[in-house]
Protein backbone atom coordinates (compact mmCIF):
# COMPACT_ATOMS: atom_id res chain seq x y z
CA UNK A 1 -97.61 -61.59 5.29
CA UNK A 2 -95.25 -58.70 4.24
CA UNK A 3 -93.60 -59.58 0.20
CA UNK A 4 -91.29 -56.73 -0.54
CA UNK A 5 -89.50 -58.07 -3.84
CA UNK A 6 -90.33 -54.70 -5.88
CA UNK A 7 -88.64 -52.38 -4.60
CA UNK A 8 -85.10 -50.78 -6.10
CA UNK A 9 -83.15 -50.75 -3.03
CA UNK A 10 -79.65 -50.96 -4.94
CA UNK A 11 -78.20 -47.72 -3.67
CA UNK A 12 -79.33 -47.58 -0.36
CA UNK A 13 -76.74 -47.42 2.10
CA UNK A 14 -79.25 -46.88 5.44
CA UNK A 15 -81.86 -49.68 5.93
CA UNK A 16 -82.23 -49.02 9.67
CA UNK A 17 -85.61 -49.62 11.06
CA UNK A 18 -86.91 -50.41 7.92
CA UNK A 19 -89.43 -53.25 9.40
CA UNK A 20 -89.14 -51.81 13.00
CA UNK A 21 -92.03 -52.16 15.13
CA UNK A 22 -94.41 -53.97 12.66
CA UNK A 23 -96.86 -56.16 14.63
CA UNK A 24 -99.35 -57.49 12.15
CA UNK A 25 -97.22 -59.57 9.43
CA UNK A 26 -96.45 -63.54 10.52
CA UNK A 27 -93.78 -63.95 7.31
CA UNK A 28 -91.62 -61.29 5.84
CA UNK A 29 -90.08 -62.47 2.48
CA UNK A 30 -87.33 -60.08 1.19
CA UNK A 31 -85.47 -62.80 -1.04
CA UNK A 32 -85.47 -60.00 -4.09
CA UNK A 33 -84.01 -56.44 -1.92
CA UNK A 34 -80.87 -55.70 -2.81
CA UNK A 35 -78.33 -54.98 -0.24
CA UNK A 36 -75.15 -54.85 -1.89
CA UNK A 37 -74.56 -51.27 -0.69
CA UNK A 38 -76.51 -50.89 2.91
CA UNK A 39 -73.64 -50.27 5.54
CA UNK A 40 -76.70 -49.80 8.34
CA UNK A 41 -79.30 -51.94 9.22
CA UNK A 42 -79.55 -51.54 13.01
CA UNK A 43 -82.88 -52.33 14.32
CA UNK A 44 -83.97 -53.66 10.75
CA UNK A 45 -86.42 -55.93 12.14
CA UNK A 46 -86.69 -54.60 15.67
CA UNK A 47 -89.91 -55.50 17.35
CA UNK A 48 -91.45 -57.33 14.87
CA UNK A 49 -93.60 -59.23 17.50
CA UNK A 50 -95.90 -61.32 15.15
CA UNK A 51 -93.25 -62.39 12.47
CA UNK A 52 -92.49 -66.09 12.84
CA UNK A 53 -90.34 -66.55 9.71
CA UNK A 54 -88.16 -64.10 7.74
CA UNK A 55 -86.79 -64.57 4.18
CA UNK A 56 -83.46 -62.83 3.93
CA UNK A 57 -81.94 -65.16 1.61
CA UNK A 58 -80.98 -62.47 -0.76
CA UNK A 59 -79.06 -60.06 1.92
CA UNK A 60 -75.98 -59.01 1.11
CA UNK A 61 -74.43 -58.08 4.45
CA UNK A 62 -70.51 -57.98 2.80
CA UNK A 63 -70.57 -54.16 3.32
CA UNK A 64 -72.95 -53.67 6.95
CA UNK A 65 -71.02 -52.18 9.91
CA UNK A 66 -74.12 -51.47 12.23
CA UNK A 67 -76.35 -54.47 12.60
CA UNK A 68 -77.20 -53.41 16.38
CA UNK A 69 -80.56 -54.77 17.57
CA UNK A 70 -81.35 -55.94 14.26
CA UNK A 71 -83.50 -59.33 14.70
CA UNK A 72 -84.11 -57.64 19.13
CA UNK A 73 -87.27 -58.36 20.68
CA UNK A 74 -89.14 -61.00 18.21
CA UNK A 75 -90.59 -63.49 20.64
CA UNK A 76 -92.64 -65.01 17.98
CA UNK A 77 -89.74 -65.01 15.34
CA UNK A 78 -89.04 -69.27 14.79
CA UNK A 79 -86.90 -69.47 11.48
CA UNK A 80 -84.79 -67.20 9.39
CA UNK A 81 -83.72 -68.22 6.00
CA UNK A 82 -79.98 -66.50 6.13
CA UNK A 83 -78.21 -66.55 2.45
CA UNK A 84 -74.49 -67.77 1.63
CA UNK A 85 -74.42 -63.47 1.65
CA UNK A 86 -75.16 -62.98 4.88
CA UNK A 87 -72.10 -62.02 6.71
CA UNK A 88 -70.60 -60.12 9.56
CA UNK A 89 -67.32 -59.40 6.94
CA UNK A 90 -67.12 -55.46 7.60
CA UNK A 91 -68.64 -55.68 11.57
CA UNK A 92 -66.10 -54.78 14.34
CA UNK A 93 -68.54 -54.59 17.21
CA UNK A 94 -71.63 -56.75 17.56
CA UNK A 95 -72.07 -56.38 21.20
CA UNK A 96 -75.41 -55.18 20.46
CA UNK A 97 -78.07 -57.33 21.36
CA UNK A 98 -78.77 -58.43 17.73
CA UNK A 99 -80.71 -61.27 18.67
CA UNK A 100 -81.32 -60.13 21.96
CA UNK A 101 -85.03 -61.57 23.15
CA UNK A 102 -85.69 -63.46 20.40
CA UNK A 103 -86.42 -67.06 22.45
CA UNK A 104 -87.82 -69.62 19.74
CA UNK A 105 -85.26 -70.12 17.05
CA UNK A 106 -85.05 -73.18 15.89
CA UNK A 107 -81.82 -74.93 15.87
CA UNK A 108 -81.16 -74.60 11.73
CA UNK A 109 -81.47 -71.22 12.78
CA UNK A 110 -78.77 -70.99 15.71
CA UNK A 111 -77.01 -73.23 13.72
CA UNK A 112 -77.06 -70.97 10.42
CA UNK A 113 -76.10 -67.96 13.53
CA UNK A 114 -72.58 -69.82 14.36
CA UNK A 115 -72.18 -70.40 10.23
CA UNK A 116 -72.80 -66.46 10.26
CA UNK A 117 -70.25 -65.82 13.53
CA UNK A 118 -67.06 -67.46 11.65
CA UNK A 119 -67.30 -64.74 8.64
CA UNK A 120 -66.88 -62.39 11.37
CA UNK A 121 -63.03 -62.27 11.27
CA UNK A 122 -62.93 -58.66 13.10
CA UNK A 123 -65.34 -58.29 15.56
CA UNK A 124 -63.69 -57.65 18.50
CA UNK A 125 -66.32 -59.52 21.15
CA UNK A 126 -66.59 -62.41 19.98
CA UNK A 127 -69.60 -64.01 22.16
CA UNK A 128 -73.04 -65.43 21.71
CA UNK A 129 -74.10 -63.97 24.54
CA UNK A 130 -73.43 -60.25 23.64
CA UNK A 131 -75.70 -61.15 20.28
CA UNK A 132 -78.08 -61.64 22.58
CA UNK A 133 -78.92 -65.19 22.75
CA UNK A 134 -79.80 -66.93 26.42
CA UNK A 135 -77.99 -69.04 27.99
CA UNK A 136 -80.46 -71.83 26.56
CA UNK A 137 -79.91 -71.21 23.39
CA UNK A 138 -76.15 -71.25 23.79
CA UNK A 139 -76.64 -74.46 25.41
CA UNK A 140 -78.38 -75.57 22.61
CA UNK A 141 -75.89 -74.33 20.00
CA UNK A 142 -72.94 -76.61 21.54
CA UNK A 143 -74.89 -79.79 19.71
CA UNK A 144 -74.82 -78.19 16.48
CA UNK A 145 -72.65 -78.82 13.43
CA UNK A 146 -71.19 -75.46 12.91
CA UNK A 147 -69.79 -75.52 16.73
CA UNK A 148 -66.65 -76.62 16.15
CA UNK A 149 -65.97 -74.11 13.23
CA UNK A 150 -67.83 -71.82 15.56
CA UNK A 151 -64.91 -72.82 18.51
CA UNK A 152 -62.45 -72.67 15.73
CA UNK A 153 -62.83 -69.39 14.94
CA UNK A 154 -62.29 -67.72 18.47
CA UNK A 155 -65.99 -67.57 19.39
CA UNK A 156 -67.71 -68.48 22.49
CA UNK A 157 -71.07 -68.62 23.82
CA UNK A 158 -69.62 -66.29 26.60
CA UNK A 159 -72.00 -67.92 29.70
């Protein structure tokens, strides 16, 4: 169990790697970092192989233009808690892999992903699949209620 809520963060522009690599914590509850200002946070929570559930409720993502790999290669990772913040507003490219191994999200979480996806008004590739989800979990997404808004938006799941 990892609770960062102290920390002054405001003027931090680079949050890459931040979490990378950290294989003991189950939960990671950020719900009091400020983000406001971070314009990187590729590989933010690369690797994080034990971490089931992540509190990001209180990202501010308005401002990020690198978010490559940032959720890759957490096989244990089950639920994010996204915020009304978190965006992909200032993102171009997301062909990155951002979710890329990451095969037990549950569906409020795909569903929050495709909620996430339509605030993405420039990125240029606008596929599931280059964010890194399987084919499965595209599958999975076409049930959900964002889909259509998803669909509506230009997005695909790209298999």
């Amino acid at each position: 169990y990892v609770d960062i809520n102290n920390l002054d963060t405001a003027h931090i522009e680079n949050m890459a790697c931040v979490f990378y690599h950290n294989e003991k914590a189950k939960t990671i509850l950020c719900n009091k970092i400020s983000t406001e200002n971070c314009t990187n946070m590729s590989q933010h929570f690369e690797q994080c192989k034990s971490v089931v559930e992540l509190d990001i409720r209180n990202y501010n993502t308005r401002k990020v233009t690198n978010m490559t790999n940032m959720f890759r290669s957490n096989q244990s990772l089950v639920h994010i808690y996204f915020g009304e913040n978190f965006t992909f507003e200032s993102i171009t490219n997301l062909d990155a892999a951002m979710f890329y191994d990451t095969p037990n999200l549950d569906n409020d979480t795909l569903n929050e992903i495709l909620r996430i996806c339509v605030t993405g008004t420039n990125v240029t590739v606008k596929t599931l699949k280059d964010l890194g989800l399987s084919s499965t979990q595209c599958e999975t997404c076409t049930s959900l209620s964002n889909y259509q808004a998803f669909l509506n938006a230009g997005w695909t799941t790209g298999y």
